[in-house]
C-alpha atoms as a PDB file:
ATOM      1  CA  UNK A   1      97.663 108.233 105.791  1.00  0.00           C
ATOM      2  CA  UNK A   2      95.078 105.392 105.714  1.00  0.00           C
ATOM      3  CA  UNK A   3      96.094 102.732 107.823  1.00  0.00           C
ATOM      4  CA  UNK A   4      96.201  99.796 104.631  1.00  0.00           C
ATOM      5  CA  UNK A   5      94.604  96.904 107.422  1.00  0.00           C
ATOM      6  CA  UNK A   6      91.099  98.840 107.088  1.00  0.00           C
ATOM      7  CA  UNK A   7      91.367  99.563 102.978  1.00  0.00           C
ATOM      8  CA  UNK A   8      92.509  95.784 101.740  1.00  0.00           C
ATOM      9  CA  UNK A   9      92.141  94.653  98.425  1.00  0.00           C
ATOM     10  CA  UNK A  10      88.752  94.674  97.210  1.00  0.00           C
ATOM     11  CA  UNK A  11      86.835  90.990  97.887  1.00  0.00           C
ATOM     12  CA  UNK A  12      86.212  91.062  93.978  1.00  0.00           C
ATOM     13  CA  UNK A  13      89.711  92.170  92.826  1.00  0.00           C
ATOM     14  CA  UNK A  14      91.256  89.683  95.486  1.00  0.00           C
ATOM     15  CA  UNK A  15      88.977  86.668  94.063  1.00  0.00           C
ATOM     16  CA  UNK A  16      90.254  87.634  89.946  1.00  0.00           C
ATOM     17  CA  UNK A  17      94.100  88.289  91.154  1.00  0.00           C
ATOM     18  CA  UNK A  18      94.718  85.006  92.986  1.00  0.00           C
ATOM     19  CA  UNK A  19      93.421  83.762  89.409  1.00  0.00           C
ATOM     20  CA  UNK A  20      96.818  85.111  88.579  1.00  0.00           C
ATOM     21  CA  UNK A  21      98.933  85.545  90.668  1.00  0.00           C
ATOM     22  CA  UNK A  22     101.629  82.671  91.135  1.00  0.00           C
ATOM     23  CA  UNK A  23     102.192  80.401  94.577  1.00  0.00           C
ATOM     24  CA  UNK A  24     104.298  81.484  96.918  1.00  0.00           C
ATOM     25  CA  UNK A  25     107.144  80.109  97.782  1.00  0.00           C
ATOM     26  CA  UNK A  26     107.066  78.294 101.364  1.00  0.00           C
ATOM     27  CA  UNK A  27     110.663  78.437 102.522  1.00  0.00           C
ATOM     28  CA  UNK A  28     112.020  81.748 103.030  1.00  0.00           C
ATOM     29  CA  UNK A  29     116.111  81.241 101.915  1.00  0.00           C
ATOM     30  CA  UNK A  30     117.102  84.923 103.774  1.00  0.00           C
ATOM     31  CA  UNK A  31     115.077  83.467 106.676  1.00  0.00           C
ATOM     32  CA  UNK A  32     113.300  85.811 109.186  1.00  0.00           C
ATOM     33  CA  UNK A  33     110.423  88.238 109.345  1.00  0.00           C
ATOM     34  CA  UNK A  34     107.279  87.143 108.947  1.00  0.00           C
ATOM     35  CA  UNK A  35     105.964  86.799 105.315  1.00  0.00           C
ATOM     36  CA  UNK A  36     103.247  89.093 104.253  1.00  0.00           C
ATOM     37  CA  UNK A  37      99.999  87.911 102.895  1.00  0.00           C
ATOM     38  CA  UNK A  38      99.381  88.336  99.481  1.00  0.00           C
ATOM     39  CA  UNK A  39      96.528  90.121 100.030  1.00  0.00           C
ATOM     40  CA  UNK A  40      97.877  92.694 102.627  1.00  0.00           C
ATOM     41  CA  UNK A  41     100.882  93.236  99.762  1.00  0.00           C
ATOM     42  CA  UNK A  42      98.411  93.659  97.339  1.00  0.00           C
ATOM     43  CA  UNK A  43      96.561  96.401  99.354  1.00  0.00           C
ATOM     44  CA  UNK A  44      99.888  98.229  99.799  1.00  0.00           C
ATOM     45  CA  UNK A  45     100.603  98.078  95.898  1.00  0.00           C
ATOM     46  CA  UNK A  46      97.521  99.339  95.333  1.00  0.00           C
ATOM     47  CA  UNK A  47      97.656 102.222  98.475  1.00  0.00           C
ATOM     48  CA  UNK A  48     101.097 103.405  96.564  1.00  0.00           C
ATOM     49  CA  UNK A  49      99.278 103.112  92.764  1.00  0.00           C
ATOM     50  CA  UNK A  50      96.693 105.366  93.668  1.00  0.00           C
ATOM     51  CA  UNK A  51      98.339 107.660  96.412  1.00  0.00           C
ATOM     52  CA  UNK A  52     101.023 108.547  94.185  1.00  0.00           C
ATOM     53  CA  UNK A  53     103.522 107.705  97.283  1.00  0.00           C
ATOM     54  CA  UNK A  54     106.717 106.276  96.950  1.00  0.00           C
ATOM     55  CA  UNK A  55     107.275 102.729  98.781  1.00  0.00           C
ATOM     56  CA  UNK A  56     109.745 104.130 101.160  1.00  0.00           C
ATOM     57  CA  UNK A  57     105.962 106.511 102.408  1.00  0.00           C
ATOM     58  CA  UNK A  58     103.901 103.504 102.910  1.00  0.00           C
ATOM     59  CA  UNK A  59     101.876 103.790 106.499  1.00  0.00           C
ATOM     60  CA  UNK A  60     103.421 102.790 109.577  1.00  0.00           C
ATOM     61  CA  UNK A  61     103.827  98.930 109.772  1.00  0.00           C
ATOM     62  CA  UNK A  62     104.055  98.493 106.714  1.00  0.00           C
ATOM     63  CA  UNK A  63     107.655  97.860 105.838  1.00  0.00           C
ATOM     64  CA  UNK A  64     108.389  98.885 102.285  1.00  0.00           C
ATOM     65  CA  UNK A  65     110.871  96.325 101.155  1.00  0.00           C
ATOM     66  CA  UNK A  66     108.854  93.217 100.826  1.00  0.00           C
ATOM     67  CA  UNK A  67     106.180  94.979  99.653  1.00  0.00           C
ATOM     68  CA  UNK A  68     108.432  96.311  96.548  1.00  0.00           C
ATOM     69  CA  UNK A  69     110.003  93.158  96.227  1.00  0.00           C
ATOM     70  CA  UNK A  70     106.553  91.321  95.493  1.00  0.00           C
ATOM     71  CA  UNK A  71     106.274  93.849  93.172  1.00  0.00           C
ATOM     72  CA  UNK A  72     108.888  93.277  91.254  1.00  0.00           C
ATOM     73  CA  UNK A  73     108.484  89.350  91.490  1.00  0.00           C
ATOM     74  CA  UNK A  74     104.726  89.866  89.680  1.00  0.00           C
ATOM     75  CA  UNK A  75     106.028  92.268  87.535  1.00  0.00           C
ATOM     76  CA  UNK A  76     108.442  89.558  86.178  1.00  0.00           C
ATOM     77  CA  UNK A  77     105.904  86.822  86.547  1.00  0.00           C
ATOM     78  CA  UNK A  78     103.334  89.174  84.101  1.00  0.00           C
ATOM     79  CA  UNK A  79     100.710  89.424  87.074  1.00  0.00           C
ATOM     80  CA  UNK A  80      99.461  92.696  86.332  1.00  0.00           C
ATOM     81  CA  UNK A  81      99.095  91.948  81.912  1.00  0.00           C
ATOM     82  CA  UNK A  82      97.068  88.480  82.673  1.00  0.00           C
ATOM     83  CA  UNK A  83      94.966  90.800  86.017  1.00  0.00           C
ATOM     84  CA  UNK A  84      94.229  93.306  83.539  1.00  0.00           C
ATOM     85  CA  UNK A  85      93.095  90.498  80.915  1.00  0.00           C
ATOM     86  CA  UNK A  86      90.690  88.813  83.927  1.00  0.00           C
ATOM     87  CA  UNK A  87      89.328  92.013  84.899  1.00  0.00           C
ATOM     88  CA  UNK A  88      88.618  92.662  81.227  1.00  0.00           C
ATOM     89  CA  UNK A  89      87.243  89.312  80.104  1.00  0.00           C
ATOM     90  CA  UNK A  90      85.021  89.926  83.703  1.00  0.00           C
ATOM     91  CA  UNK A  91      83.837  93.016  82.684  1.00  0.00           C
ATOM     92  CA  UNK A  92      82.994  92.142  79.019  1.00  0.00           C
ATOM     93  CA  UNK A  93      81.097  88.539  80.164  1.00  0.00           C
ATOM     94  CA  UNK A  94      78.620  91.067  81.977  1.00  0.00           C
ATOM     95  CA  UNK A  95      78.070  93.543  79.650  1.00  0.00           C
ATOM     96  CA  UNK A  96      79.593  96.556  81.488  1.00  0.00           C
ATOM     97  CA  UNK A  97      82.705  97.398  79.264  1.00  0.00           C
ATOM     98  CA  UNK A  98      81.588 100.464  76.752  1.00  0.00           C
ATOM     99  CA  UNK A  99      83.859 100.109  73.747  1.00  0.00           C
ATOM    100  CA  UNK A 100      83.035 103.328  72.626  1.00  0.00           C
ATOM    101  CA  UNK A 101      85.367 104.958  75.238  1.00  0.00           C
ATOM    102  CA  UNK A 102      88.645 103.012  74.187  1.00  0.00           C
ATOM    103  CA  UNK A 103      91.161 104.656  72.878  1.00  0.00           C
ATOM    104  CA  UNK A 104      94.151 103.127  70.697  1.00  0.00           C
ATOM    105  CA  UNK A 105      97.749 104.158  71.228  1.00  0.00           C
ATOM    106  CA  UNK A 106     100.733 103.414  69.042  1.00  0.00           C
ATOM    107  CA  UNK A 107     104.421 104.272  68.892  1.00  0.00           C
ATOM    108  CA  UNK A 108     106.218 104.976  65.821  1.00  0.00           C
ATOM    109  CA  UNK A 109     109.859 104.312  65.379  1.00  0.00           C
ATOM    110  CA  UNK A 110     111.848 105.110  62.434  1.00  0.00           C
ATOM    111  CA  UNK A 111     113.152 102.284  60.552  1.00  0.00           C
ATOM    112  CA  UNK A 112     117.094 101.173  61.118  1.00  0.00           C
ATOM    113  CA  UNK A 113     118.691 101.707  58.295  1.00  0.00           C
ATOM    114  CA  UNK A 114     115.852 102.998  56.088  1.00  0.00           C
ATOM    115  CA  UNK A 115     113.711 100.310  56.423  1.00  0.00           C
ATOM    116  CA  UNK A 116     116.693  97.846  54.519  1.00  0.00           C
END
């Protein structure tokens, strides 16, 4: 596998996701370890996206855990809706997003109780 170090985050993507992405917290409560950048855990998310790995594969030196758990914490925090919005509103303000190649979805549920 690609060793993540030489594939980082691109400079472009890093620049819009620390737009929204929250701080970091500075004290460590389980103590230990050394914290990952944001950056390197950001390369990792993206190495597993787009590999179609599981964390537990990630390259050598890469320890799986924190990089999951970062995950989850930006999941909560609704990094990856407000990156998506960025890269969007970025894309649009220079006139390369094609709206005649979007597609719509929808999901239709059946009324509870008939609709009553």
């Amino acid at each position: 596998m690609t060793n993540l170090v030489e594939r980082p985050a691109p400079d472009e993507l890093w620049v819009l996701f620390r737009r929204v992405v929250p701080p970091t917290e500075v004290n460590r409560p389980q103590g230990g370890g050394r914290r990952r950048a944001g950056r390197e855990v950001l390369a990792a998310i993206i190495f597993v996206s787009t590999s179609g790995c599981t964390w537990r594969q990630l390259p050598p030196g890469h320890s799986w855990q924190p990089v999951n758990r970062r995950f989850a914490q930006w999941s909560r925090a609704r990094v990856w809706a407000r990156l998506h919005r960025v890269v969007l509103d970025e894309l649009g303000a220079r006139g390369e997003l094609d709206w005649s190649r979007c597609a719509i979805d929808s999901v239709s549920l059946r009324a509870a109780k008939g609709g009553l």
